[in-house]
C-alpha atoms as a PDB file:
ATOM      1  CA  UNK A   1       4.313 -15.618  -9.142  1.00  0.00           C
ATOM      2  CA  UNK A   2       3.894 -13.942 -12.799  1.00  0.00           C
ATOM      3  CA  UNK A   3       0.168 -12.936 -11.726  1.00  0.00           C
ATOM      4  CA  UNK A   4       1.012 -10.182  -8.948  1.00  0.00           C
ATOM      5  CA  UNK A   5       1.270  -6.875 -10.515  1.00  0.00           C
ATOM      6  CA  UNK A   6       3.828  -5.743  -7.822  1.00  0.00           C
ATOM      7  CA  UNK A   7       6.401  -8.438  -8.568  1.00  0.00           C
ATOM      8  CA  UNK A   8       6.610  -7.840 -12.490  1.00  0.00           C
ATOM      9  CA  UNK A   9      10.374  -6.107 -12.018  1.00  0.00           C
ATOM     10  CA  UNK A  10      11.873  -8.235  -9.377  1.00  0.00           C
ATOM     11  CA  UNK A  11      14.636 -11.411 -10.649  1.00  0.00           C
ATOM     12  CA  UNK A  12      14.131 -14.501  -9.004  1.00  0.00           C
ATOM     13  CA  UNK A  13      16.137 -13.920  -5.692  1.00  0.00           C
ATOM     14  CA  UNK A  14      14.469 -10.940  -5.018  1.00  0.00           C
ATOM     15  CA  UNK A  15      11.291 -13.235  -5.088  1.00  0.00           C
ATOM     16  CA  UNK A  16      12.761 -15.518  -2.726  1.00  0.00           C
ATOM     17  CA  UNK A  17      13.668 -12.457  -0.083  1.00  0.00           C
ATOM     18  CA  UNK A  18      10.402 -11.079  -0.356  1.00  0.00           C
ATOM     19  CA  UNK A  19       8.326 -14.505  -0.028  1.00  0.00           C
ATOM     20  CA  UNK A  20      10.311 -15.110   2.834  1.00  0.00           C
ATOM     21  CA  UNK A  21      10.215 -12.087   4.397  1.00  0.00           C
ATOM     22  CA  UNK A  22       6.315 -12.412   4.288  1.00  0.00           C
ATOM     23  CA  UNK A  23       6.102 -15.845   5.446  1.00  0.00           C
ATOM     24  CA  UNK A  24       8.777 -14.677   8.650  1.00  0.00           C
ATOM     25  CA  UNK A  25       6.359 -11.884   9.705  1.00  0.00           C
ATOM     26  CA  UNK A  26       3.177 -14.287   9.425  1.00  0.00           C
ATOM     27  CA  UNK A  27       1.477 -12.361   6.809  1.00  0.00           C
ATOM     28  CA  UNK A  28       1.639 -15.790   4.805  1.00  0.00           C
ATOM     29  CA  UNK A  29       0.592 -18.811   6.350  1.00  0.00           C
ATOM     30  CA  UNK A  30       2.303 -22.263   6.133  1.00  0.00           C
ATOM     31  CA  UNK A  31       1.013 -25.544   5.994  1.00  0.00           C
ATOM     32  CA  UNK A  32       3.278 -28.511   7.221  1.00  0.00           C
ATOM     33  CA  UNK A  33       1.683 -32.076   6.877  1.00  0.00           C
ATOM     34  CA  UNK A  34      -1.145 -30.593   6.662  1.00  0.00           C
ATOM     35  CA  UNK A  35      -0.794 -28.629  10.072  1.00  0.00           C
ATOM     36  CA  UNK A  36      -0.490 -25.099   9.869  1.00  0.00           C
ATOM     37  CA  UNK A  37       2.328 -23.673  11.528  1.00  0.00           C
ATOM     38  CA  UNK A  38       1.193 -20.649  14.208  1.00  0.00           C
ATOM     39  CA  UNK A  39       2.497 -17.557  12.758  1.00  0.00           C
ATOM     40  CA  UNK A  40       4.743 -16.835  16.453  1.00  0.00           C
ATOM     41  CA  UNK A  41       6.789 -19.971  15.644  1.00  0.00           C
ATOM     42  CA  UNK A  42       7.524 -19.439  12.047  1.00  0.00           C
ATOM     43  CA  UNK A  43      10.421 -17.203  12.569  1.00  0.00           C
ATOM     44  CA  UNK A  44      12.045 -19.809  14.984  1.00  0.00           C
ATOM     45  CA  UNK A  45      10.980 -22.228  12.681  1.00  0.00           C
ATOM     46  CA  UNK A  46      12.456 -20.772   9.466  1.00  0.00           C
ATOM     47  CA  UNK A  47      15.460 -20.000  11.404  1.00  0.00           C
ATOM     48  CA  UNK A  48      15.752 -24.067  12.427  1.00  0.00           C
ATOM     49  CA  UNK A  49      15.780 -24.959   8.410  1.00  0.00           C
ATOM     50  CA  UNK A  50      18.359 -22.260   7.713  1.00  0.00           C
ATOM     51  CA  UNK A  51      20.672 -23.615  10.229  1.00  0.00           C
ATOM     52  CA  UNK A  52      19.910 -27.401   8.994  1.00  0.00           C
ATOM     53  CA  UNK A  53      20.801 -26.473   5.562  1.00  0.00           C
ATOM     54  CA  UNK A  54      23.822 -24.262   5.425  1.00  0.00           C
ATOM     55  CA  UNK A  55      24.514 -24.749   1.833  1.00  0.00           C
ATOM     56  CA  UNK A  56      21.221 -22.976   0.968  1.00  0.00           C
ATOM     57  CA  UNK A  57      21.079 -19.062   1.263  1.00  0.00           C
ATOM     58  CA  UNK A  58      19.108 -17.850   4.252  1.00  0.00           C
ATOM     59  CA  UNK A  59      16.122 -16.644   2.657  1.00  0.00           C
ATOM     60  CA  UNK A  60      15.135 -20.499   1.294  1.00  0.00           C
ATOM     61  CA  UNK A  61      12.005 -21.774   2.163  1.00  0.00           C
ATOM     62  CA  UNK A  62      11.548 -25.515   3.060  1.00  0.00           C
ATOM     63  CA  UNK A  63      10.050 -27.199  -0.028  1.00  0.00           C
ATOM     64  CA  UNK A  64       7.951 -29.960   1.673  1.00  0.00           C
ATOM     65  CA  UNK A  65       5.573 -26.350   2.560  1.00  0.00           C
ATOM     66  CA  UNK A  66       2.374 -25.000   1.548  1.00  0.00           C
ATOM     67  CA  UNK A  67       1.565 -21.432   1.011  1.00  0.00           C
ATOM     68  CA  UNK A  68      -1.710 -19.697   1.434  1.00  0.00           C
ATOM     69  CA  UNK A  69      -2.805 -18.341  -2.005  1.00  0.00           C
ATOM     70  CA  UNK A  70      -5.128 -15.486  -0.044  1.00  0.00           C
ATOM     71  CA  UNK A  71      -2.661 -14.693   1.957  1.00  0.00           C
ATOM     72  CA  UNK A  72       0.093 -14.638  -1.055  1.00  0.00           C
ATOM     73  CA  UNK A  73      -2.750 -12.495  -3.105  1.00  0.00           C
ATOM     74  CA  UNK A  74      -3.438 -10.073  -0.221  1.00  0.00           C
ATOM     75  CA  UNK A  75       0.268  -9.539   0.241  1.00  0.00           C
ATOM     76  CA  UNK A  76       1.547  -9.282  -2.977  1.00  0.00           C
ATOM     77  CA  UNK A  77      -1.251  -8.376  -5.277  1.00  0.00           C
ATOM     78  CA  UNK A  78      -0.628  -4.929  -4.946  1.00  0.00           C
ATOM     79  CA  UNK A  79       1.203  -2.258  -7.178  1.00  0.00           C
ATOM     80  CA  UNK A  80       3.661  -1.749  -4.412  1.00  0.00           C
ATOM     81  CA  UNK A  81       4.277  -3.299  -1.286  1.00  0.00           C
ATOM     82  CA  UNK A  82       6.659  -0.559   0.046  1.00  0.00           C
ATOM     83  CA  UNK A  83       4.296   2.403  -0.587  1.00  0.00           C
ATOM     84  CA  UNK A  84       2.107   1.813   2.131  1.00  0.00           C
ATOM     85  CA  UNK A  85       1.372   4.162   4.921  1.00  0.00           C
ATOM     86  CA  UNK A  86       3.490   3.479   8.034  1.00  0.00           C
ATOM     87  CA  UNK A  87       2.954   5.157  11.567  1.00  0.00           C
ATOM     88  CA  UNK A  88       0.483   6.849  13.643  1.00  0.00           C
ATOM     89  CA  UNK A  89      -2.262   8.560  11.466  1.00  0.00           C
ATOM     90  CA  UNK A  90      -2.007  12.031  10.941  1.00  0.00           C
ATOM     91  CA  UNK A  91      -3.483  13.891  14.538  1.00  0.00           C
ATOM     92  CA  UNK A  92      -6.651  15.835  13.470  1.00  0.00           C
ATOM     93  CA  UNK A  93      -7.014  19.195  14.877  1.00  0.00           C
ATOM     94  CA  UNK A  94      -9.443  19.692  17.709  1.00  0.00           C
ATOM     95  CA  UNK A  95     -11.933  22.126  15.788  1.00  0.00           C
ATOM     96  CA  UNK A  96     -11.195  24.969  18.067  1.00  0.00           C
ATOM     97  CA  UNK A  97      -9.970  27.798  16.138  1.00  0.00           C
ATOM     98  CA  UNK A  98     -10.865  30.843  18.633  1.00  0.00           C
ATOM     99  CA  UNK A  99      -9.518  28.771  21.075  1.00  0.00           C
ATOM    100  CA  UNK A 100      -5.932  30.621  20.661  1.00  0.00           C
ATOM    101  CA  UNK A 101      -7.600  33.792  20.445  1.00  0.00           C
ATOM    102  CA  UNK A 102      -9.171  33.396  23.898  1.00  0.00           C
ATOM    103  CA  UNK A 103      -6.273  32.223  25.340  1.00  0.00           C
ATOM    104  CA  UNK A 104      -4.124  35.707  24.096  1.00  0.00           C
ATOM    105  CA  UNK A 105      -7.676  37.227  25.932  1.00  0.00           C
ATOM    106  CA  UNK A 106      -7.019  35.089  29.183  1.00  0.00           C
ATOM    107  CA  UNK A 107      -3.289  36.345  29.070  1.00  0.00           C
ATOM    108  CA  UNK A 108      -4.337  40.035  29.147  1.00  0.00           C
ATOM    109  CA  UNK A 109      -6.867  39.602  31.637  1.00  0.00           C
ATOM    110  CA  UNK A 110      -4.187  38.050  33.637  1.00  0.00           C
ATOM    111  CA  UNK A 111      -1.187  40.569  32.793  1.00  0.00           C
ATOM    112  CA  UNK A 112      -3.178  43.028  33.459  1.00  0.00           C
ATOM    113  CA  UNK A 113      -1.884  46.081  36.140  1.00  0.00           C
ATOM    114  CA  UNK A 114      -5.391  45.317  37.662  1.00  0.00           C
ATOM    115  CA  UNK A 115      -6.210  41.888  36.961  1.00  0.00           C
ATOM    116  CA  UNK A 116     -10.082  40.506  36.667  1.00  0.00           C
ATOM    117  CA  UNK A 117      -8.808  37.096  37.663  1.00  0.00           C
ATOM    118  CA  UNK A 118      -6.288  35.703  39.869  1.00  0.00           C
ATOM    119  CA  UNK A 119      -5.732  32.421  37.892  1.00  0.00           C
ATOM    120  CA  UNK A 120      -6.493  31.022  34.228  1.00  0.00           C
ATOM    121  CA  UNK A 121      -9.196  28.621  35.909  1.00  0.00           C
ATOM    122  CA  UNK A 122     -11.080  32.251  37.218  1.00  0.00           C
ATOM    123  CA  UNK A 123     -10.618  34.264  33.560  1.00  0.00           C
ATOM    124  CA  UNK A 124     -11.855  30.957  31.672  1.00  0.00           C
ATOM    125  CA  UNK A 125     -14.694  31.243  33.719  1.00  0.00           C
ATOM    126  CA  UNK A 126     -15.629  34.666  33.836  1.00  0.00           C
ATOM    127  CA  UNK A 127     -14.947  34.717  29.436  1.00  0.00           C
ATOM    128  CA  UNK A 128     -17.563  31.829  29.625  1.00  0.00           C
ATOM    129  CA  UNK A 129     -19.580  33.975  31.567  1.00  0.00           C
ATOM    130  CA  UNK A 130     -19.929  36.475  29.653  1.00  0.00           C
ATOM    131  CA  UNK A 131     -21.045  34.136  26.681  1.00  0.00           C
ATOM    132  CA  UNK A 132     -18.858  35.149  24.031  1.00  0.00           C
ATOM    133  CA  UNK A 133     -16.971  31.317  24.073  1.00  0.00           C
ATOM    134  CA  UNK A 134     -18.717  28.944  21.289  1.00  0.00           C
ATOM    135  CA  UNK A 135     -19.068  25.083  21.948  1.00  0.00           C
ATOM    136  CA  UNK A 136     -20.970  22.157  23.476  1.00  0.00           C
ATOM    137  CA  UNK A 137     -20.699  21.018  26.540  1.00  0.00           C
ATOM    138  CA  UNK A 138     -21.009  22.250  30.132  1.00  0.00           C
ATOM    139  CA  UNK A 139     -19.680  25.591  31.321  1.00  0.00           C
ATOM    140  CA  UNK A 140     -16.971  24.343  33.071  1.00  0.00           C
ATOM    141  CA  UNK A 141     -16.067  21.646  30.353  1.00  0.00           C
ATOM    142  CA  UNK A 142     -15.746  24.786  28.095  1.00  0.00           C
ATOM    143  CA  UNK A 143     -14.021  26.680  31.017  1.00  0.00           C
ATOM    144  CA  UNK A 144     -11.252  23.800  31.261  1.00  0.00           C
ATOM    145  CA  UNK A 145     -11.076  23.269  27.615  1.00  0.00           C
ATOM    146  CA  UNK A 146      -9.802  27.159  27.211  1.00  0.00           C
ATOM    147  CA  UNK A 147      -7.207  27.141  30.585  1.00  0.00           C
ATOM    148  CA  UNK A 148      -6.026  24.106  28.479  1.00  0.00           C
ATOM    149  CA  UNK A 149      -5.594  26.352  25.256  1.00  0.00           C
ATOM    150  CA  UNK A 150      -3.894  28.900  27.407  1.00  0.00           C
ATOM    151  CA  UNK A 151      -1.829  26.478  29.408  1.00  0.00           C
ATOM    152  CA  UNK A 152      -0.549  24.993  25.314  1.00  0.00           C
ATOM    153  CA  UNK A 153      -0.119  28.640  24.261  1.00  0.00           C
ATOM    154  CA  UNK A 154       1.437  30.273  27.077  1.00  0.00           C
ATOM    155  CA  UNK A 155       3.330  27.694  29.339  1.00  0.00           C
ATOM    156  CA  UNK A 156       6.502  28.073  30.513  1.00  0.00           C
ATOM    157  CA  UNK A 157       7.017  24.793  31.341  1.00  0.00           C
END
C-alpha cells in the first residue's frame, strides 16, 4: 500500500486498522470465491472470522479475500482521510436582509398607543401595501415571509 499518498506515515498495524475499518463500513468491497460479499453482511461477517481466530488481533482480515483496487484507491488515495468535511452543510442565509428591519417596523406598528394593525398578519400586509417590501412572489407570500421574520425576531416563545 506504498502508492497512497495518505498512508506514507502509518507502521504496519495502523495499516491493518485502517484497511479494516474501511472494509467494516463497506467502503471496500470483498470478493470471496469469487462472490462478492454485500457490504450489510461484512461487519457480521468480519466479526465471524475474528471470533474463529482468537489468536489473531481483531482488526485481521481473512486472507483467502479480495480487495477492490477502486475502491482501495478512492478510499485511501487521498492526502488525508480524517480531514474530510463531516455534518450538515453550512445553512445559507435566506437573502433577506431588510427582512429584520421590517420586522422592528411591524413591532412599532404593533406597540404602538394607536396601533395600524391588530396582528403581525394585518401590518405585513398593509407594509406590503404600501410597496416599500422588495421580493418575488405574491403579496401574501411576501406578507407571510415578513410575519415569519417578525415571529424569528420578536417571539416570546
Amino acid at each position: 500500500m506504498s502508492q497512497f499518498p495518505s498512508l506514507k506515515e502509518h507502521d504496519f498495524e495502523q495499516l491493518e486498522r485502517l484497511l479494516h475499518s474501511a472494509v467494516e463500513r463497506g467502503d471496500v468491497r470483498i470478493l470471496m470465491n469469487d462472490v462478492e460479499i454485500p457490504s450489510v453482511q461484512v461487519g457480521s461477517w468480519l466479526a465471524l472470522y475474528a471470533r474463529a481466530c482468537p489468536d489473531q488481533p481483531a482488526w485481521t482480515l481473512p486472507p483467502d479475500i479480495l480487495l477492490s483496487y477502486d475502491d482501495l484507491c478512492k478510499v485511501f488515495d487521498r492526502p488525508n482521510i480524517d480531514a474530510r468535511k463531516r455534518g450538515r452543510p453550512a445553512k445559507e442565509r435566506s437573502g433577506w436582509d431588510e427582512d429584520r428591519h421590517h420586522a422592528h417596523t411591524i413591532h412599532r406598528m404593533l406597540a404602538s398607543a394607536n396601533p395600524k394593525a391588530k396582528s403581525a398578519a394585518e401590518a405585513a400586509r398593509l407594509l406590503v401595501a404600501t410597496g416599500t417590501v422588495s421580493g418575488h412572489g405574491t403579496k401574501e407570500s411576501i406578507a407571510k415571509r415578513l410575519e415569519r421574520a417578525f415571529r424569528k425576531y420578536y417571539s416570546s416563545g
